[in-house]
C-alpha atoms as a PDB file:
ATOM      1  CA  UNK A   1      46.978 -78.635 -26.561  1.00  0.00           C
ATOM      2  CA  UNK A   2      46.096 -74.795 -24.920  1.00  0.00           C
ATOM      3  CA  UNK A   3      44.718 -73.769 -28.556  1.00  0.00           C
ATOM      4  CA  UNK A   4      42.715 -77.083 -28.968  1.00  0.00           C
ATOM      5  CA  UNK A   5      41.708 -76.550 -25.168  1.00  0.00           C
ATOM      6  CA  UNK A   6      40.602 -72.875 -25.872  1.00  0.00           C
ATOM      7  CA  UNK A   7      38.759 -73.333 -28.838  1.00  0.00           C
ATOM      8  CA  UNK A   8      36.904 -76.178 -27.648  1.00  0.00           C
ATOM      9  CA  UNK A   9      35.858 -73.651 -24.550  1.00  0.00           C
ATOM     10  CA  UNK A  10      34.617 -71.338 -27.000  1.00  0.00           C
ATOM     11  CA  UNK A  11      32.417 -73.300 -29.651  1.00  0.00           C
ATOM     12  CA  UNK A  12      31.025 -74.832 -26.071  1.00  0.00           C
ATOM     13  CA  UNK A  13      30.045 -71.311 -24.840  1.00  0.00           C
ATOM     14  CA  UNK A  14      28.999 -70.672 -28.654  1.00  0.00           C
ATOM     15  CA  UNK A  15      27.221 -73.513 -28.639  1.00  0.00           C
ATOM     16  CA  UNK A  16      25.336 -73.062 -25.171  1.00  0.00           C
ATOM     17  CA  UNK A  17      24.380 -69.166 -25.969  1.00  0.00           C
ATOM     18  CA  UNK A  18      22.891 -69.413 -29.362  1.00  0.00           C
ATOM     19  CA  UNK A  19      20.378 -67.463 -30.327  1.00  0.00           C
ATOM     20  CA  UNK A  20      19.937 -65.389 -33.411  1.00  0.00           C
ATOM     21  CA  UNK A  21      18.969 -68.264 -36.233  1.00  0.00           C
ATOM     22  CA  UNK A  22      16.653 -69.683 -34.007  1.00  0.00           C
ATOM     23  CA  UNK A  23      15.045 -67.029 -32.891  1.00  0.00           C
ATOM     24  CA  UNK A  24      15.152 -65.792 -37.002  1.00  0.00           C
ATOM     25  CA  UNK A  25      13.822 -68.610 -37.983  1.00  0.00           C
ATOM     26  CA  UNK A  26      11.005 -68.436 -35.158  1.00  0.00           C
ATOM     27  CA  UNK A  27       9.462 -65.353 -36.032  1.00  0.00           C
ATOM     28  CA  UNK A  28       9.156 -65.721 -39.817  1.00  0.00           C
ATOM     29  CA  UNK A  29       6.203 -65.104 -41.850  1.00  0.00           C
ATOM     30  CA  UNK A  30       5.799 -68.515 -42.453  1.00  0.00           C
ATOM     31  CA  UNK A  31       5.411 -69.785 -38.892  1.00  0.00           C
ATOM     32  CA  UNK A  32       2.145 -71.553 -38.202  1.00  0.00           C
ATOM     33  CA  UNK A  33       1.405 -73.012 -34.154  1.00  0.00           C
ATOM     34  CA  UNK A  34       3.988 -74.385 -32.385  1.00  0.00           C
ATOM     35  CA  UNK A  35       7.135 -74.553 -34.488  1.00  0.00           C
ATOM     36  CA  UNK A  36       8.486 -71.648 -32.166  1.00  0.00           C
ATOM     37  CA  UNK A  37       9.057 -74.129 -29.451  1.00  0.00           C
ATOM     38  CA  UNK A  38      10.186 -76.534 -31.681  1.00  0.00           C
ATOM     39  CA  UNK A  39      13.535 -74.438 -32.705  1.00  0.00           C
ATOM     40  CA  UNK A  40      13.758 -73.300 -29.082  1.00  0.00           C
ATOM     41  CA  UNK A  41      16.953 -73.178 -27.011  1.00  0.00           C
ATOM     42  CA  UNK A  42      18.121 -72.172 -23.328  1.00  0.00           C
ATOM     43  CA  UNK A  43      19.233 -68.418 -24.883  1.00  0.00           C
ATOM     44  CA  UNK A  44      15.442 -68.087 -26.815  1.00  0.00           C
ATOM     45  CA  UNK A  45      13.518 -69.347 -23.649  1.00  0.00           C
ATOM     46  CA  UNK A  46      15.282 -66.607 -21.616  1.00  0.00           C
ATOM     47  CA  UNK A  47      14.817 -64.171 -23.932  1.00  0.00           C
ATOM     48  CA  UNK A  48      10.986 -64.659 -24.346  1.00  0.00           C
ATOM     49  CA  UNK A  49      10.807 -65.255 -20.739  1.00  0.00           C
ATOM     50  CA  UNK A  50      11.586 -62.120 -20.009  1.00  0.00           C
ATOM     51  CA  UNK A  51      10.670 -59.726 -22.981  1.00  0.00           C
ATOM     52  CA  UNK A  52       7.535 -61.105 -24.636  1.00  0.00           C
ATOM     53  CA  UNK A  53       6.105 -62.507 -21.076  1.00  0.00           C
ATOM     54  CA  UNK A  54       7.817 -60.121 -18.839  1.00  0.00           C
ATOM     55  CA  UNK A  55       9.181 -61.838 -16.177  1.00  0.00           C
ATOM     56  CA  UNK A  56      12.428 -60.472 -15.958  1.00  0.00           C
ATOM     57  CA  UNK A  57      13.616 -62.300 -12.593  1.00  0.00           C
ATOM     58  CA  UNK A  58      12.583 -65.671 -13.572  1.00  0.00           C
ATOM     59  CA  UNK A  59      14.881 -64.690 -16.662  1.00  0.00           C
ATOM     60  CA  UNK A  60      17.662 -63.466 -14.769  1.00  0.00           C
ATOM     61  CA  UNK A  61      17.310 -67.077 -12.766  1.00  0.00           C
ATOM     62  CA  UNK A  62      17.581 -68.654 -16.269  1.00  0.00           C
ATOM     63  CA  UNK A  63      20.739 -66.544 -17.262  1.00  0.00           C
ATOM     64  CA  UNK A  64      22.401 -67.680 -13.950  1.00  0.00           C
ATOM     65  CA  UNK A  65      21.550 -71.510 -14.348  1.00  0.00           C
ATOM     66  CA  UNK A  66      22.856 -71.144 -18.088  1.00  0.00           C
ATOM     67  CA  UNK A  67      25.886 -69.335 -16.579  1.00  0.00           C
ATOM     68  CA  UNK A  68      26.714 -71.996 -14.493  1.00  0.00           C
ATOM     69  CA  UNK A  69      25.748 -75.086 -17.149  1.00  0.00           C
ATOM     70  CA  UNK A  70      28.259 -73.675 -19.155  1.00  0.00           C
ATOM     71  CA  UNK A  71      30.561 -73.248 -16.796  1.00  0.00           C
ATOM     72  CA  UNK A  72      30.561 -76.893 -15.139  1.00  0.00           C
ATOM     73  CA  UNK A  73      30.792 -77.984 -18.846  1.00  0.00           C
ATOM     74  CA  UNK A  74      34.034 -76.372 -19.188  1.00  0.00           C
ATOM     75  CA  UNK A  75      35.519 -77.640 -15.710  1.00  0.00           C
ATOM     76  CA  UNK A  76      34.311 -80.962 -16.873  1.00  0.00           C
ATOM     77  CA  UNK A  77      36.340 -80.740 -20.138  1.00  0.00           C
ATOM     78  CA  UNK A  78      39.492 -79.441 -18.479  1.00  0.00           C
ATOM     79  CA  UNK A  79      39.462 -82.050 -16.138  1.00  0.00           C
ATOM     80  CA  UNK A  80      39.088 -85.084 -18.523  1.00  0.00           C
ATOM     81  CA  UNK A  81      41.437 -83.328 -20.606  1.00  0.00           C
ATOM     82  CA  UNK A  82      44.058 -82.816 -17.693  1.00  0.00           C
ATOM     83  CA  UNK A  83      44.454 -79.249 -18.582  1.00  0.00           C
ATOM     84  CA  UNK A  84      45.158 -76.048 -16.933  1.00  0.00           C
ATOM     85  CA  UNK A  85      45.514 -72.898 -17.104  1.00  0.00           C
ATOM     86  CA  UNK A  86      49.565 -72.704 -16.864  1.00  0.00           C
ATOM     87  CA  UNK A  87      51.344 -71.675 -19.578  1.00  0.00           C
ATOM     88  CA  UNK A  88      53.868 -74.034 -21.134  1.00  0.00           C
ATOM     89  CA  UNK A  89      57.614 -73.872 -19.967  1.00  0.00           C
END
């Protein structure tokens, strides 16, 4: 149950922070309008937020709202799983 609790954790996090195919698939040569929002997620929005329209505190605000998204996920598992974090004795 710890392994299937910890890798669950992590393809959550995974899951909530991706970014590279997205944003790959994005900014191909083939992209035409508004297909960029189409493939958009949380990670993308921050990163455009605050590098292509440089407002770096509104994407700081966006890292800490994705910070704790993630993070109320995982409590939420862990406490319909009836998990902790004690090892097993």
């Amino acid at each position: 149950m710890p392994v299937l609790t910890y890798v669950v954790i992590t393809s959550l996090i995974g899951g909530m922070q991706i970014f590279d195919i997205p944003f790959v698939i994005s900014i191909g040569p083939g992209v035409v309008g508004e297909v960029e929002k189409a493939l958009s997620t949380m990670v993308v929005y921050l990163y455009n937020t605050g590098f292509r329209y440089n407002r770096m505190g509104y994407a700081s605000a966006i890292s800490y709202v994705l910070f704790i998204i993630t993070v109320c996920f995982s409590v939420i598992y862990l406490r319909i799983t009836k998990t902790s974090f004690r090892s097993v004795e």
